[in-house]
Protein backbone atom coordinates (compact mmCIF):
# COMPACT_ATOMS: atom_id res chain seq x y z
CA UNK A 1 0.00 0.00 0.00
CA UNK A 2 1.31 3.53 -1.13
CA UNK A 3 4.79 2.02 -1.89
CA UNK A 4 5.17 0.03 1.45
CA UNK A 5 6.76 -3.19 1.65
CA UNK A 6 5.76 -6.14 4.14
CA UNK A 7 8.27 -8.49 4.52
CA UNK A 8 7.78 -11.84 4.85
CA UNK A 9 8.56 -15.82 3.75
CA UNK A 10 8.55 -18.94 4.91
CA UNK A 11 9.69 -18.35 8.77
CA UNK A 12 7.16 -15.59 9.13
CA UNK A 13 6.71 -11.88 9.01
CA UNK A 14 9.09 -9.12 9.62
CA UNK A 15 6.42 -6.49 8.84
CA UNK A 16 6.72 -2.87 7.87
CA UNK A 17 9.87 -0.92 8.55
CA UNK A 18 9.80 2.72 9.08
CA UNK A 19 13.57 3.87 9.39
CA UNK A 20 14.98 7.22 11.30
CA UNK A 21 17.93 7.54 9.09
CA UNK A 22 19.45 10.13 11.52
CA UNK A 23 19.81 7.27 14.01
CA UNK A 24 21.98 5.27 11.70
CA UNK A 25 25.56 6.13 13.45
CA UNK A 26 28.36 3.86 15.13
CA UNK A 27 25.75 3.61 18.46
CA UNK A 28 22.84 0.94 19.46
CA UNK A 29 21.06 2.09 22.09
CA UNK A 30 18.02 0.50 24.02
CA UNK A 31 16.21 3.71 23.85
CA UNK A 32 16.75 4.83 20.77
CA UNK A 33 15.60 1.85 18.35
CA UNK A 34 16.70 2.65 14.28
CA UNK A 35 13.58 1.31 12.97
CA UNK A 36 9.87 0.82 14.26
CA UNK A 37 7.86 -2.19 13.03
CA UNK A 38 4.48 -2.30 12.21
CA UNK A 39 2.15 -5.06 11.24
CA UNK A 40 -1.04 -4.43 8.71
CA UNK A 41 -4.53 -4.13 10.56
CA UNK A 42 -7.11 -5.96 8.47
CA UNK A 43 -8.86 -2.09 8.15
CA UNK A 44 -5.28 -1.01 6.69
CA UNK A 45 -4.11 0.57 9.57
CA UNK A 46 -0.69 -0.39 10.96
CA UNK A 47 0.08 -1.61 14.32
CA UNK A 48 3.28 -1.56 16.07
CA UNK A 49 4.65 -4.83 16.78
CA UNK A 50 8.27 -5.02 17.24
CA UNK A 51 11.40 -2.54 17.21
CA UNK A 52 15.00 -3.04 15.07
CA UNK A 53 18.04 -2.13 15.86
CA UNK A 54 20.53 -1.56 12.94
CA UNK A 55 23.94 -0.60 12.52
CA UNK A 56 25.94 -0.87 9.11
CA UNK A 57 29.00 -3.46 9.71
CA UNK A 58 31.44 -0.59 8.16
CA UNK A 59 30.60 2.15 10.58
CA UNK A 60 30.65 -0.10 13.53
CA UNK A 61 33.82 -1.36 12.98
CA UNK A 62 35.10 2.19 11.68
CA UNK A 63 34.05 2.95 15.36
CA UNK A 64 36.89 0.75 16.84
CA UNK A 65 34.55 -2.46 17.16
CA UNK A 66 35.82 -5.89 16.86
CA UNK A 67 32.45 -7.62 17.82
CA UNK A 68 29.64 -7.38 16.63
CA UNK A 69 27.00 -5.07 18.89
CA UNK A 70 24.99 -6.31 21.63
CA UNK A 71 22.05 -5.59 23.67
CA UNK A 72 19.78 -7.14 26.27
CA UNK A 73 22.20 -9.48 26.37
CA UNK A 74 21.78 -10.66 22.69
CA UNK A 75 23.98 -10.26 19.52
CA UNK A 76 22.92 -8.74 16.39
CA UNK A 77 22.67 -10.80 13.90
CA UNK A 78 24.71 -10.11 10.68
CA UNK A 79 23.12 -9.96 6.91
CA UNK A 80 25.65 -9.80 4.63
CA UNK A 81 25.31 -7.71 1.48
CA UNK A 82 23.71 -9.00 -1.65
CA UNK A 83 20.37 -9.37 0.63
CA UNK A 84 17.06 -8.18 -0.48
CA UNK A 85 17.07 -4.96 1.12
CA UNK A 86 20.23 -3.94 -1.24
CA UNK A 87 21.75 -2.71 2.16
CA UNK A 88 25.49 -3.51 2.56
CA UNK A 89 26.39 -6.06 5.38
CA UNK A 90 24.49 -4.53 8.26
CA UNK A 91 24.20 -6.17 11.69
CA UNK A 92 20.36 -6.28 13.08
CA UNK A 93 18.59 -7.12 16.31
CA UNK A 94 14.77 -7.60 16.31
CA UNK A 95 12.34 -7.35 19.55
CA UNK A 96 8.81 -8.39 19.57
CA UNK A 97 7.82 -6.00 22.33
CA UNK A 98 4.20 -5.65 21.58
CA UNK A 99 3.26 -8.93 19.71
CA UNK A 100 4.36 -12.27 21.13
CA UNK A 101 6.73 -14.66 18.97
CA UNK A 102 6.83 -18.04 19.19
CA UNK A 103 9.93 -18.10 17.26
CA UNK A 104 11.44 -16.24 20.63
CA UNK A 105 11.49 -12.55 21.60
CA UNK A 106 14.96 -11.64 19.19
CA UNK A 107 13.91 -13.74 16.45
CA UNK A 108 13.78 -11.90 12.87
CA UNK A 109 10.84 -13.54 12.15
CA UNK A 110 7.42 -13.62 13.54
CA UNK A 111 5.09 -15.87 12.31
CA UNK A 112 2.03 -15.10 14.66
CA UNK A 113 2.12 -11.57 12.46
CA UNK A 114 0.90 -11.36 8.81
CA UNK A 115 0.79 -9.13 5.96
């Protein structure tokens, strides 16, 4: 709808991303999440679901990194370029905060949420 993108396959749904671009920096912090995630409402509104927390793999490790990032006692996961977001490699953390996942509170994936 109006040139938004749900993503989803086989493991589940992601949902819809809405990006703060002026968060993407060399930081992850708890409070400050890059991207909110929204699930489609039947009536076409969009609910929040879940927050992401991105960080491109160059600029974290232009930072002085030699891990990948952490929070809540998790590692972000790492997508490597040539993904279907035509992002270069980027790590990524997910959390279900206001829909439950079966597939576990970090996982990418939800499949209890549907586009």
């Amino acid at each position: 709808a109006a040139g938004i993108t749900c993503i989803a396959d086989a493991a589940g749904t992601m949902g819809i991303h809405m990006l703060n671009p002026g968060l993407l920096d060399a930081t992850v912090e708890e409070d400050a999440p890059e991207l909110l995630v929204y699930a489609p409402k039947q009536n076409g509104e969009l609910k929040l679901v879940a927050l992401e927390y991105l960080v491109l793999k160059s600029v974290w490790e232009a930072a002085g990194h030699t891990s990948p990032p952490a929070l809540f006692g998790e590692e972000f996961m790492l997508t490597p370029v040539g993904n279907r977001y035509g992002l270069p490699d980027f790590y990524a953390l997910h959390a279900w905060i206001w829909n439950s996942n079966p597939s576990g509170l970090f996982s990418p994936y939800n499949p209890s949420v549907s586009c």
